[in-house]
C-alpha atoms as a PDB file:
ATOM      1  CA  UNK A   1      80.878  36.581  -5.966  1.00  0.00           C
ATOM      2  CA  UNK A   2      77.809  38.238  -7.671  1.00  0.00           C
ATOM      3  CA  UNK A   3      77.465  35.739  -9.721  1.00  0.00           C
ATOM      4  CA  UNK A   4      77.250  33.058  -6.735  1.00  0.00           C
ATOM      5  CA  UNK A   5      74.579  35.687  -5.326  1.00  0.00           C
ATOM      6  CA  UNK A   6      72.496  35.712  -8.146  1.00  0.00           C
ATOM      7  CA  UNK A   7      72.674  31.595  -8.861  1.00  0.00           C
ATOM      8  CA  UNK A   8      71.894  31.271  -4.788  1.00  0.00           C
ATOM      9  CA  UNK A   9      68.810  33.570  -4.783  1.00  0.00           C
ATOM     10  CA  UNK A  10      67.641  31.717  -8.050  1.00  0.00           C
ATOM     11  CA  UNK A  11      67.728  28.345  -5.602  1.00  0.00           C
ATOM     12  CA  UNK A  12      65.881  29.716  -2.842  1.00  0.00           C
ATOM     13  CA  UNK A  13      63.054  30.657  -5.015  1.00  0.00           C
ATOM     14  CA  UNK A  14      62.654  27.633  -6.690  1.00  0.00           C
ATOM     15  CA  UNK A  15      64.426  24.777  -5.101  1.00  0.00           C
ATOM     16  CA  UNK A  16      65.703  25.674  -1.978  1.00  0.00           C
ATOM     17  CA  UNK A  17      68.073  23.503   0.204  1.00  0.00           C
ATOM     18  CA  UNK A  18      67.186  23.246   4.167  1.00  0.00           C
ATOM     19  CA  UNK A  19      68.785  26.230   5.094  1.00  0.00           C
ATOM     20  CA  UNK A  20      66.708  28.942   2.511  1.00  0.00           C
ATOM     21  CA  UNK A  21      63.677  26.661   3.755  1.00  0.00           C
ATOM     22  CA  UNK A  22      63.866  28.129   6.926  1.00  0.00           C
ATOM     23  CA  UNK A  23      64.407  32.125   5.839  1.00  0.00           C
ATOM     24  CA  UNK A  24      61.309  30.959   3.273  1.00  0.00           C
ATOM     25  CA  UNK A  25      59.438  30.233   6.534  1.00  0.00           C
ATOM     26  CA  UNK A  26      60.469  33.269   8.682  1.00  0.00           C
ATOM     27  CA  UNK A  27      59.003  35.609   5.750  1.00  0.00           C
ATOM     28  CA  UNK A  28      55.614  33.830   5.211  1.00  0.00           C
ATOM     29  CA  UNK A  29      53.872  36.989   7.283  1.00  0.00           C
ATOM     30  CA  UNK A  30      55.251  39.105   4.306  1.00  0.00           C
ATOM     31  CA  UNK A  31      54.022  36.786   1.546  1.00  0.00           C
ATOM     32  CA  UNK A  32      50.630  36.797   3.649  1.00  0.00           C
ATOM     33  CA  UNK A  33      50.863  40.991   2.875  1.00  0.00           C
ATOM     34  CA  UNK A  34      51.657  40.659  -0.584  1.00  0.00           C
ATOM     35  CA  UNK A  35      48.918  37.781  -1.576  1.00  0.00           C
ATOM     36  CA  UNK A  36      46.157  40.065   0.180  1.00  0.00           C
ATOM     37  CA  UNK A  37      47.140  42.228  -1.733  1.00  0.00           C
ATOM     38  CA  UNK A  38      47.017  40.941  -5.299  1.00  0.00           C
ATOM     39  CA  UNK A  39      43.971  39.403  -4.592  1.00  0.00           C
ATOM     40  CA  UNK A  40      42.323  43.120  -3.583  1.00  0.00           C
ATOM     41  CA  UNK A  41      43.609  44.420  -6.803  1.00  0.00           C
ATOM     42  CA  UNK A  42      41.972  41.782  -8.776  1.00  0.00           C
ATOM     43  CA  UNK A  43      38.585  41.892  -6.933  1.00  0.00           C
ATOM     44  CA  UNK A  44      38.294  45.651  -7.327  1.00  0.00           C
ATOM     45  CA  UNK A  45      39.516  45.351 -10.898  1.00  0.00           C
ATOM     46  CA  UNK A  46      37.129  46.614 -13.441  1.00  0.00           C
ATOM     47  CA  UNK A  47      37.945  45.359 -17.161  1.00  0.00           C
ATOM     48  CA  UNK A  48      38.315  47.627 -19.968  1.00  0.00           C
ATOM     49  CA  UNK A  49      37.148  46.468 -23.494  1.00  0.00           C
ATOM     50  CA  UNK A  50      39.563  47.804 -26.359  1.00  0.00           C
ATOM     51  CA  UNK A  51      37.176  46.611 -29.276  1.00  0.00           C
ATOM     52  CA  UNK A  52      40.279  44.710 -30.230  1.00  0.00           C
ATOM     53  CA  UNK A  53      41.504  41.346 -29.996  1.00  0.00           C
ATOM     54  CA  UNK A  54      44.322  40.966 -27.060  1.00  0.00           C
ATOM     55  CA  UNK A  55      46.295  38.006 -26.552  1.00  0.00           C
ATOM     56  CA  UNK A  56      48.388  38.049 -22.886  1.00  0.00           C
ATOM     57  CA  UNK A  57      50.870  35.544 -22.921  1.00  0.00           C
ATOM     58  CA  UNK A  58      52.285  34.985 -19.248  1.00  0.00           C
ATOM     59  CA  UNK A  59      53.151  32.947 -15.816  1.00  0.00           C
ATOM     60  CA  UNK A  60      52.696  33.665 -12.637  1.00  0.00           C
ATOM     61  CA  UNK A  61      56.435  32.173 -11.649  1.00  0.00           C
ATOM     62  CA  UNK A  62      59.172  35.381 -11.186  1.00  0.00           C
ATOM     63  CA  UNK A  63      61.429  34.900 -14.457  1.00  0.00           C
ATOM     64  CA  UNK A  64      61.477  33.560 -17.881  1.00  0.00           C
ATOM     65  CA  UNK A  65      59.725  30.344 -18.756  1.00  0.00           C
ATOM     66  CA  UNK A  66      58.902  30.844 -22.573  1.00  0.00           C
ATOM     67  CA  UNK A  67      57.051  33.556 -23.171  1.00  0.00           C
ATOM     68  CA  UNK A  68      59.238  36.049 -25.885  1.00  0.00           C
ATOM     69  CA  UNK A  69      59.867  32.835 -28.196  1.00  0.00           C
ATOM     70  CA  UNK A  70      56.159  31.851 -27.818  1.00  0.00           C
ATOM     71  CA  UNK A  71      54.726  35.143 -28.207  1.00  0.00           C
ATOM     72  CA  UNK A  72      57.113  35.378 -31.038  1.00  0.00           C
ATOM     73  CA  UNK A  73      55.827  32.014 -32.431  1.00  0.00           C
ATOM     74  CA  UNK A  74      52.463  33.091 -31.878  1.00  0.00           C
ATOM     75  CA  UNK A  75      52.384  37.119 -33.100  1.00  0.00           C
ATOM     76  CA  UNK A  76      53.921  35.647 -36.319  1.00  0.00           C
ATOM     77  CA  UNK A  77      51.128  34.370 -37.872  1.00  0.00           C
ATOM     78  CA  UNK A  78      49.173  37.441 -37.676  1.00  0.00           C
ATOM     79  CA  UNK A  79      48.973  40.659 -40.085  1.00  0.00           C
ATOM     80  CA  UNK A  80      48.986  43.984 -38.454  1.00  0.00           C
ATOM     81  CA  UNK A  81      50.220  42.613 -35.100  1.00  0.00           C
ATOM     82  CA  UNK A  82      51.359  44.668 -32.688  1.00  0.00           C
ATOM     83  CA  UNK A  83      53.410  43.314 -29.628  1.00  0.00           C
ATOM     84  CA  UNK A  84      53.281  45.358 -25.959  1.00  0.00           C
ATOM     85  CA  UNK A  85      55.628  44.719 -23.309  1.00  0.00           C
ATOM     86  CA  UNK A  86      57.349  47.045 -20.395  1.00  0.00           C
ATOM     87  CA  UNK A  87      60.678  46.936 -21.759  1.00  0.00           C
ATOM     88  CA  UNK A  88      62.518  45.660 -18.150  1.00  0.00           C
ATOM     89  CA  UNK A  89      66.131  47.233 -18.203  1.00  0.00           C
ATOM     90  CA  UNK A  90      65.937  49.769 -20.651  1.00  0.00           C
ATOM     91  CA  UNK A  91      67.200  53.028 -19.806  1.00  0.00           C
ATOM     92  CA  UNK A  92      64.049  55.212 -20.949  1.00  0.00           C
ATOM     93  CA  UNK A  93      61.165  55.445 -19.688  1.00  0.00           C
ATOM     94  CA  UNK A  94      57.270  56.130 -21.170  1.00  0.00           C
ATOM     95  CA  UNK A  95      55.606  55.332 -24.330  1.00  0.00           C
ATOM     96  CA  UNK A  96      58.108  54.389 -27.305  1.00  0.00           C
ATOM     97  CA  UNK A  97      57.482  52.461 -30.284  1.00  0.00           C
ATOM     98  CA  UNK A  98      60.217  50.168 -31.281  1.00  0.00           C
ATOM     99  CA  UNK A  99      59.141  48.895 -34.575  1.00  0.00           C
ATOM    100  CA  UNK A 100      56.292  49.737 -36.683  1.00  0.00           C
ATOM    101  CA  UNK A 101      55.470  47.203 -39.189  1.00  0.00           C
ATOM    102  CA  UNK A 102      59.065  45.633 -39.007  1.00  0.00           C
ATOM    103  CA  UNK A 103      60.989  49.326 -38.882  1.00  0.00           C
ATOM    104  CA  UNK A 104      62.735  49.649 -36.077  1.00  0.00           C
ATOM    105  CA  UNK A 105      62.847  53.227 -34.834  1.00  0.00           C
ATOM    106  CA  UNK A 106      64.671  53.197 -31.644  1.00  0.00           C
ATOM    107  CA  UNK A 107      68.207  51.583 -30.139  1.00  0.00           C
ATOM    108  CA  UNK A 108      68.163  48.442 -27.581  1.00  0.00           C
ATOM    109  CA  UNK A 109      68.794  51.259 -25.115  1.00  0.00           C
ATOM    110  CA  UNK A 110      65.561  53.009 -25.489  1.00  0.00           C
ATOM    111  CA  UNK A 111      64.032  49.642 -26.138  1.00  0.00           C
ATOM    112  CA  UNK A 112      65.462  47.213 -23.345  1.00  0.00           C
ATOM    113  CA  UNK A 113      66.606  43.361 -24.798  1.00  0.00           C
ATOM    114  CA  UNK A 114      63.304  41.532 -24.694  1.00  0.00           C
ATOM    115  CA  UNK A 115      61.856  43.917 -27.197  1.00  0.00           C
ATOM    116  CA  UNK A 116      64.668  44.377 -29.731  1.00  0.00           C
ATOM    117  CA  UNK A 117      64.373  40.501 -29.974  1.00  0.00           C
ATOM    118  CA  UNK A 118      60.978  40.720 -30.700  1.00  0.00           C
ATOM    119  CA  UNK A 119      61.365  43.652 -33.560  1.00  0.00           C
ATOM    120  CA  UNK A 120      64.242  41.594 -35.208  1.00  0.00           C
ATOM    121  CA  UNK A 121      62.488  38.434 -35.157  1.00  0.00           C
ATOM    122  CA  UNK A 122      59.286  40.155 -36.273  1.00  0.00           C
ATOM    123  CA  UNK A 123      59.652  42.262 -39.803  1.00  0.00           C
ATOM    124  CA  UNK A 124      55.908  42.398 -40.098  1.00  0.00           C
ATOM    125  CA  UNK A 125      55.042  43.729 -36.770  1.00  0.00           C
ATOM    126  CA  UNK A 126      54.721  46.568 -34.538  1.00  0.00           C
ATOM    127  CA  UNK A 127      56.292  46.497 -31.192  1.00  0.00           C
ATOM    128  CA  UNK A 128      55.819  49.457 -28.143  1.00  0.00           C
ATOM    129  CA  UNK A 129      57.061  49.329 -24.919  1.00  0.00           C
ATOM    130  CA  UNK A 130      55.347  50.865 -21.917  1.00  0.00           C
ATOM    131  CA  UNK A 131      54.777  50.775 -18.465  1.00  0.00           C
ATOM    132  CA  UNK A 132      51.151  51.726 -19.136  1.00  0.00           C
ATOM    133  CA  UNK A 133      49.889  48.900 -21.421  1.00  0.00           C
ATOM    134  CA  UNK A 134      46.364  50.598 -21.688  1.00  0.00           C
ATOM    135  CA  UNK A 135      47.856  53.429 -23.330  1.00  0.00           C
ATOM    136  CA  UNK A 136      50.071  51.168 -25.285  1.00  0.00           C
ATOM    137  CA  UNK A 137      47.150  49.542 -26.528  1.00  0.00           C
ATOM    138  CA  UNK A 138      45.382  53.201 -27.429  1.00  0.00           C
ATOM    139  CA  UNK A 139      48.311  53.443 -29.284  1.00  0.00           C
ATOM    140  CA  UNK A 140      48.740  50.270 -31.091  1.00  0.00           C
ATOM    141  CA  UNK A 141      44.895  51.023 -32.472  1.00  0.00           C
ATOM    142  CA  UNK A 142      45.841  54.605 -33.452  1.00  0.00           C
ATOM    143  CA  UNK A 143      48.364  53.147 -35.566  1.00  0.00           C
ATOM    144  CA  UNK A 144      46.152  50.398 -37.608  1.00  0.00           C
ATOM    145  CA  UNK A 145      47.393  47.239 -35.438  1.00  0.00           C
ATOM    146  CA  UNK A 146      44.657  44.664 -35.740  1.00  0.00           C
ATOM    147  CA  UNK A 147      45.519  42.199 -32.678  1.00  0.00           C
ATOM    148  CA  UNK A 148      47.479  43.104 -29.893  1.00  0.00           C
ATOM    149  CA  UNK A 149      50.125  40.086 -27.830  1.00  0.00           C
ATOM    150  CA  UNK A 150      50.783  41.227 -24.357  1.00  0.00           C
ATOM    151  CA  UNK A 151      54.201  40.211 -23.549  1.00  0.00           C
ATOM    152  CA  UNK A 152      53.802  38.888 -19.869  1.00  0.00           C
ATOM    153  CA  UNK A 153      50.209  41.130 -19.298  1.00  0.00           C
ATOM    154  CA  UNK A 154      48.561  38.131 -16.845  1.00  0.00           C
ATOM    155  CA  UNK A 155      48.308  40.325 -14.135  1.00  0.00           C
ATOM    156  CA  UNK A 156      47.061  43.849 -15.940  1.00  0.00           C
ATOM    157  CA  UNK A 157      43.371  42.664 -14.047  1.00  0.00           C
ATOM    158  CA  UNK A 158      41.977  45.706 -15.528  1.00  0.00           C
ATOM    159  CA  UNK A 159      42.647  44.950 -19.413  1.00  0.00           C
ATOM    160  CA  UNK A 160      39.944  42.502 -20.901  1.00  0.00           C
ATOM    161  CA  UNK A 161      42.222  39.801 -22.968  1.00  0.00           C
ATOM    162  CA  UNK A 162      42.519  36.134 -23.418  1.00  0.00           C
ATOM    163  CA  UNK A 163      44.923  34.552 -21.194  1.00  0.00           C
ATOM    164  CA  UNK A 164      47.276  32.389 -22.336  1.00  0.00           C
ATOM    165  CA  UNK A 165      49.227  30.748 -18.972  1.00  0.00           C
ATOM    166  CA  UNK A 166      52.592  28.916 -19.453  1.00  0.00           C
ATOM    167  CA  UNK A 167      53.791  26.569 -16.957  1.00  0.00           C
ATOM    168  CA  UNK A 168      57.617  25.578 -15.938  1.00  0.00           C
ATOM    169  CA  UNK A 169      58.528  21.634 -17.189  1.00  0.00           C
ATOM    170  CA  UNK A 170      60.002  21.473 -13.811  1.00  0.00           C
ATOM    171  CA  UNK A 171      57.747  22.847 -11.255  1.00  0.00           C
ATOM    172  CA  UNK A 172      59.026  24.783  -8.417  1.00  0.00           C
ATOM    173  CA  UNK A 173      59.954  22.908  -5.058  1.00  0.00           C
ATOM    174  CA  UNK A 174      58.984  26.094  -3.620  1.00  0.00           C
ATOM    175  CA  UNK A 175      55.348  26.609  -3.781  1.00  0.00           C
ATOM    176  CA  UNK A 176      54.972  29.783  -2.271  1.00  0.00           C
ATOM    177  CA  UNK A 177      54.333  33.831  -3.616  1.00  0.00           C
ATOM    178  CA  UNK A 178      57.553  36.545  -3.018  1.00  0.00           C
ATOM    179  CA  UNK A 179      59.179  36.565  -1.209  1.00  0.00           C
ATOM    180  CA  UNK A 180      59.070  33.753   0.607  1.00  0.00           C
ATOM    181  CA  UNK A 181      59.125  31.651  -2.875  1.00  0.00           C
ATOM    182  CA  UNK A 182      59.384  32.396  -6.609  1.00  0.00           C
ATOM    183  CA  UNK A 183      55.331  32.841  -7.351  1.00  0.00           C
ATOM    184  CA  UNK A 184      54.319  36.351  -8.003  1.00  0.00           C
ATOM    185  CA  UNK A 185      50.708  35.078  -8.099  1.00  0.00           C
ATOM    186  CA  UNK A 186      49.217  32.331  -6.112  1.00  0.00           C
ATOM    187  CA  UNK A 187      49.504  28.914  -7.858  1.00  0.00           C
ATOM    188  CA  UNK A 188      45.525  28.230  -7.671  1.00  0.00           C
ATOM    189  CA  UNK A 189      45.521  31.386 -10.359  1.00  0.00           C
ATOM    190  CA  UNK A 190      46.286  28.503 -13.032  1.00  0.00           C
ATOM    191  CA  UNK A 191      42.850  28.149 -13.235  1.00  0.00           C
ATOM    192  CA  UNK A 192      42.274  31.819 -14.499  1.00  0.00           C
ATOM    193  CA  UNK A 193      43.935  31.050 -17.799  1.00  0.00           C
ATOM    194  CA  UNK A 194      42.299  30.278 -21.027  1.00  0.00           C
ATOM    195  CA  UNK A 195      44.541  28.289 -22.320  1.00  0.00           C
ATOM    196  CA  UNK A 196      47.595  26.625 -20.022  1.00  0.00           C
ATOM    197  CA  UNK A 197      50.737  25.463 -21.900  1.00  0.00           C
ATOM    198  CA  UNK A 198      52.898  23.155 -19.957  1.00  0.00           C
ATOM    199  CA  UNK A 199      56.458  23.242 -21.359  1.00  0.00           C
ATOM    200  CA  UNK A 200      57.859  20.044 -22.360  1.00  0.00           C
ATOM    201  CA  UNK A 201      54.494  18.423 -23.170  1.00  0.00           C
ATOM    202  CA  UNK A 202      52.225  21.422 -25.026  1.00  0.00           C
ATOM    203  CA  UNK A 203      55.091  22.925 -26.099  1.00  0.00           C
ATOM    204  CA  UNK A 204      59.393  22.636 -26.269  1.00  0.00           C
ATOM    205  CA  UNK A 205      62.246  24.604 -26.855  1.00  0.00           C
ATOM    206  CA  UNK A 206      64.026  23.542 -29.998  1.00  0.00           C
ATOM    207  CA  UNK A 207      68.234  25.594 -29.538  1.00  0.00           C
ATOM    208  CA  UNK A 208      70.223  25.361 -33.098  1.00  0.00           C
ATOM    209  CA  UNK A 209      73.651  26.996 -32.603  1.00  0.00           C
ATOM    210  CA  UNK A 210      74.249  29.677 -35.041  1.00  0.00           C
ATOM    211  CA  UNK A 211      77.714  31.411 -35.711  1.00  0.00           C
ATOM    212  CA  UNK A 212      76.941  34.929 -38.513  1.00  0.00           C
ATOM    213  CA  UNK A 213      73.825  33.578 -39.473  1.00  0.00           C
ATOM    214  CA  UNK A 214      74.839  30.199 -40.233  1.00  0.00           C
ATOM    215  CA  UNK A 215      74.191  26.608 -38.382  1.00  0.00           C
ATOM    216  CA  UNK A 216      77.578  25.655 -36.491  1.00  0.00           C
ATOM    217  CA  UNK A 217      79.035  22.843 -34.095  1.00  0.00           C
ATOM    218  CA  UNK A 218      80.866  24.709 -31.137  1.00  0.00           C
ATOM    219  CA  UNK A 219      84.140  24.730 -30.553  1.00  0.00           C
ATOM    220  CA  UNK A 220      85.623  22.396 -27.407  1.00  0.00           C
ATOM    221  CA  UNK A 221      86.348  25.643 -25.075  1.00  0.00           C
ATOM    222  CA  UNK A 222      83.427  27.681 -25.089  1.00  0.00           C
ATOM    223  CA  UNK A 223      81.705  30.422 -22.047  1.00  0.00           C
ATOM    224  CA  UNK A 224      78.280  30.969 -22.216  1.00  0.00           C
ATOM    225  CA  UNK A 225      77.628  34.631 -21.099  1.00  0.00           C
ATOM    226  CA  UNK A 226      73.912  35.403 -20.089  1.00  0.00           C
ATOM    227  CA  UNK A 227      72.323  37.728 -18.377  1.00  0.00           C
ATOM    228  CA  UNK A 228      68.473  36.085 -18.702  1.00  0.00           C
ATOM    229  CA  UNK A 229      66.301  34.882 -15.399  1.00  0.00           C
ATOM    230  CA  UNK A 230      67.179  31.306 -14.255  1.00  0.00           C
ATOM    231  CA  UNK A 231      70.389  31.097 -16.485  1.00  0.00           C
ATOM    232  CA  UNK A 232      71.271  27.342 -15.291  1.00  0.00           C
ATOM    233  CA  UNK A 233      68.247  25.939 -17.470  1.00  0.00           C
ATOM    234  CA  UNK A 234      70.048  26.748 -20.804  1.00  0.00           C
ATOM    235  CA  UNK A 235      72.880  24.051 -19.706  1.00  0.00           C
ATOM    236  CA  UNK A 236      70.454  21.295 -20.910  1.00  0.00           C
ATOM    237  CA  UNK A 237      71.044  22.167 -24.349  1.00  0.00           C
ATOM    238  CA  UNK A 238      74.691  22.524 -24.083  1.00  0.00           C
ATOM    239  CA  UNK A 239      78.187  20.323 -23.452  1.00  0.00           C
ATOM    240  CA  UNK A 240      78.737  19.300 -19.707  1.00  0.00           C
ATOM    241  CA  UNK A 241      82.218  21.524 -19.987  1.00  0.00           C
ATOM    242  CA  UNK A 242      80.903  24.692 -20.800  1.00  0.00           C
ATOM    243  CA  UNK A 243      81.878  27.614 -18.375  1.00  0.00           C
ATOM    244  CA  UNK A 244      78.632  29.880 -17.450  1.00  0.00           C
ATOM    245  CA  UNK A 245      79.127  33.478 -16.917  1.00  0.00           C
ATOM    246  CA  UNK A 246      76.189  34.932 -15.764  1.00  0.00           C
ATOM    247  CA  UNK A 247      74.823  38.533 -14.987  1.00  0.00           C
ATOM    248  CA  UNK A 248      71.098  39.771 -13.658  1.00  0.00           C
ATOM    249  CA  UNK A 249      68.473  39.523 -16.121  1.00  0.00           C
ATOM    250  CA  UNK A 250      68.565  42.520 -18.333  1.00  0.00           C
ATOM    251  CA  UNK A 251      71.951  43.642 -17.138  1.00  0.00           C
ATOM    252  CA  UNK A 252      73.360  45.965 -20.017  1.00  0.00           C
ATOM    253  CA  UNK A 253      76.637  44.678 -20.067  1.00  0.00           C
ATOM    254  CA  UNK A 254      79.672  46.765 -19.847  1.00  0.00           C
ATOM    255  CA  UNK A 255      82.984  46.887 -21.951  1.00  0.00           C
ATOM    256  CA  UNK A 256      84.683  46.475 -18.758  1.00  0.00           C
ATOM    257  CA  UNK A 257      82.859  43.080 -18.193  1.00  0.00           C
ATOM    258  CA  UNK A 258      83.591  42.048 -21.380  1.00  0.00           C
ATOM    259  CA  UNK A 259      87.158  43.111 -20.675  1.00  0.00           C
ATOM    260  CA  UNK A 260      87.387  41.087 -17.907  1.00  0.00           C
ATOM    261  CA  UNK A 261      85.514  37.859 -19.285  1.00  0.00           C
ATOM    262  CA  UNK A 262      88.206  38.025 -22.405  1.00  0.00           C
ATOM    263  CA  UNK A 263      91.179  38.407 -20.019  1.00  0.00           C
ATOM    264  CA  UNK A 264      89.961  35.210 -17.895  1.00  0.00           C
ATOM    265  CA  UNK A 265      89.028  33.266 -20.593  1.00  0.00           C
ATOM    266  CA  UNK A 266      91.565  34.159 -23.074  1.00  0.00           C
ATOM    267  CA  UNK A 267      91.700  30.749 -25.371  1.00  0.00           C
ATOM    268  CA  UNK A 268      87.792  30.356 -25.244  1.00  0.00           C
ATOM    269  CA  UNK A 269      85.104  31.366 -27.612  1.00  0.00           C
ATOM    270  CA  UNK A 270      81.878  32.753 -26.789  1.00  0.00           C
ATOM    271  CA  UNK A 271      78.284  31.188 -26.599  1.00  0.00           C
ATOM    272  CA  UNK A 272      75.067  34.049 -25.755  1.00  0.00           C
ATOM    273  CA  UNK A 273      71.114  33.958 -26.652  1.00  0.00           C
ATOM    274  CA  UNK A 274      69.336  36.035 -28.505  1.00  0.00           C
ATOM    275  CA  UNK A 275      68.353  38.096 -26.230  1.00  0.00           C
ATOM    276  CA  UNK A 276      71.778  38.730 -24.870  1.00  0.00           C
ATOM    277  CA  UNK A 277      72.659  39.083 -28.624  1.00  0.00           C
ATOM    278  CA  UNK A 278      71.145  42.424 -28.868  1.00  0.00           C
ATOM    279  CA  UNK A 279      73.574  43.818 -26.328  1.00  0.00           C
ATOM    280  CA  UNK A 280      76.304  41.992 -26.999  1.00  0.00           C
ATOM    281  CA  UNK A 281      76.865  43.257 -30.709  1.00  0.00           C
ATOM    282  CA  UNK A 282      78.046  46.387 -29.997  1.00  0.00           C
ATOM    283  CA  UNK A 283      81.213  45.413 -28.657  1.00  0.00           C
ATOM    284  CA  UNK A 284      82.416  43.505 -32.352  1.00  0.00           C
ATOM    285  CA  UNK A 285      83.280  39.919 -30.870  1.00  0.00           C
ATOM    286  CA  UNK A 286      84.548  37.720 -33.741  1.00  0.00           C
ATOM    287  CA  UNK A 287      83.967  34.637 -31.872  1.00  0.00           C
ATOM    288  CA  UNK A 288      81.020  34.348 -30.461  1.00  0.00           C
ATOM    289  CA  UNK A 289      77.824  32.094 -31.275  1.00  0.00           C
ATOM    290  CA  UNK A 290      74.447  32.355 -30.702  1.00  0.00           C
ATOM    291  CA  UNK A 291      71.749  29.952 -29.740  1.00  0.00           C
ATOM    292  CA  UNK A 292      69.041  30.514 -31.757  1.00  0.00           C
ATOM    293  CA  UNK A 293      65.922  29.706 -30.061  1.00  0.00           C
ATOM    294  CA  UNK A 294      62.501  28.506 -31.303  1.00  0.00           C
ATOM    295  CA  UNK A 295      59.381  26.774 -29.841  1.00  0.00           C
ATOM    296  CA  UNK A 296      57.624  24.094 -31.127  1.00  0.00           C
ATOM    297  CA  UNK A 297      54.328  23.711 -30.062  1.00  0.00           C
ATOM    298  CA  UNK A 298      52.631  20.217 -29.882  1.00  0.00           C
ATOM    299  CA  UNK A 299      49.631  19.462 -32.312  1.00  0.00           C
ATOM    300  CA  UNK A 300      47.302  18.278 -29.754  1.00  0.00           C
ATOM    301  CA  UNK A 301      47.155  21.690 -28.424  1.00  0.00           C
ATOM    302  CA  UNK A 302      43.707  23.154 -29.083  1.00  0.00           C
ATOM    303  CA  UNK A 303      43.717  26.855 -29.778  1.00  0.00           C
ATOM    304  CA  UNK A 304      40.271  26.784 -31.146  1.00  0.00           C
ATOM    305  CA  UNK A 305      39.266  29.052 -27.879  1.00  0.00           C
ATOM    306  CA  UNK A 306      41.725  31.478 -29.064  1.00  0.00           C
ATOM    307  CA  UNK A 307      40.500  31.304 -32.480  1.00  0.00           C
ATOM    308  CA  UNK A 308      37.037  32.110 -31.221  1.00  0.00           C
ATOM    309  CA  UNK A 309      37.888  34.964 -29.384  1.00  0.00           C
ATOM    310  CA  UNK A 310      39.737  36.663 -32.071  1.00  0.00           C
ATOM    311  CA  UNK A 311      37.173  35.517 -35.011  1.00  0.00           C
ATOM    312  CA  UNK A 312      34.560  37.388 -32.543  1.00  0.00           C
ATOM    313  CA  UNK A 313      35.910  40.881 -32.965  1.00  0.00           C
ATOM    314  CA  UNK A 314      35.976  40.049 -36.846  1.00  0.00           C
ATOM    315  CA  UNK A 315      32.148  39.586 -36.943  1.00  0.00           C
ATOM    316  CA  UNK A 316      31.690  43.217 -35.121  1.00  0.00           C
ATOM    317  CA  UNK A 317      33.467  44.592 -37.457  1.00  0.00           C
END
């Protein structure tokens, strides 16, 4: 039943059917609100320099459409780099550096899914999570980081940063800001980014199935569990037959779920993503596989903007 809930509320945001049409409608005075409101908090915004190079990569739709495995792709190529997010579902709260320089120092507890992913999957980096990215940033230049990625950091109007804007392959039915629609900024805020990446044109998602490490075919009977935003756009990649078990995004799962997913699927295996992965390991499943994730982004896409901006704090120096 939750799971129908959660897969129904992803439709009305998105692409809704006549019916959530209608309740979009009857809440447009409360999406009136909540637009006059972002767009008072970024008038009266006042930016703060850091005197160090920060890269926000973000959307403006609620949800994942990219941006761990492209800030990922991105922070890699950097030395010193130091990755801030908020940590969503963790069960801490404040300041708390998860790696520094590729040690990790905390559990996925502490450090919520999104950034355990990003500590495993980068050994040379420094991740911290925080509500408060401007003293995450303090912090991330206290401890030598030399460029800073804001994981989702769009809408932080008072941090000056390069904005990096990614954009859905399939666009939303549903044009409108929460909650009458899935936007949590209005579309026309595009045009605030520095750079826009469109997904399946600037840049696509590239799944290899992985089973301890190594590449693997799945097995015939397999249930992919997921607790990520939108979890019906991983099907692409997968067989038509596969069962989808699906929780909210950054549910920490329980051994009682996994209990009862076992029990009703006693003769299948097990398919999860990475950042599932990180919360799923505890509980010792022997057959389970992983789809390992990674972004490749189109030639043709000019970051020489980018390359500006960050060359520019070099020269101050």
């Amino acid at each position: 039943m939750k799971q129908k809930l959660y897969l129904w509320i992803e439709d009305y945001l998105f692409f809704p059917n006549s019916f959530q049409r209608i309740i979009s409608f009857l809440l447009l005075p409360l999406t009136f609100i909540y637009m006059l409101i972002i767009l008072i908090k970024r008038a009266m915004a006042k930016e703060i320099e850091f005197g160090i190079p920060i890269i926000s990569v973000g959307n403006i739709i609620v949800g994942g459409s990219g941006k761990t495995p492209i800030t990922i792709k991105l922070a890699s190529k950097y030395e010193n780099a130091c990755v801030i997010l908020r940590g969503y579902g963790r069960a801490s709260k404040g300041l708390f550096v998860v790696s520094q320089s590729g040690k990790i120092l905390v559990d996925v507890k502490t450090s919520g899914d999104e950034a355990m992913l990003l500590a495993n999957s980068l050994p040379k980096a420094t991740i911290i999570v925080s509500e408060n990215r401007v003293k995450a940033i303090l912090k991330a230049k206290e401890i030598g980081c030399k460029i800073v990625f804001l994981d989702d950091g769009f809408s932080k109007y008072q941090i000056s940063k390069f904005n990096i804007l990614l954009r859905p392959k399939d666009e939303p039915t549903n044009i409108f800001c929460l909650p009458s629609g899935g936007y949590r900024e209005p579309k026309g805020f595009y045009a605030q980014a520095d750079i826009e990446l469109l997904e399946g044109s600037d840049f696509k998602r590239v799944v290899t199935i992985k089973k301890d490490d190594k590449d693997n075919e799945l097995p015939s009977k397999i249930v992919l569990i997921t607790a990520i935003s939108k979890p019906k756009r991983l099907l692409e990649f997968l067989p038509k037959n596969i069962k989808l078990v699906s929780f909210p995004d950054h549910y920490d799962f329980t051994i009682e779920d996994i209990k009862d997913i076992q029990e009703k699927y006693k003769e299948y295996s097990f398919l999860t993503t990475g950042k599932d992965f990180v919360k799923l390991r505890k509980f010792n499943l022997d057959n389970i596989y992983l789809m390992d994730l990674d972004i490749k982004i189109d030639d043709k896409v000019d970051f020489s903007l980018m390359n500006e901006y960050i060359n520019s704090f070099n020269k101050g120096a």
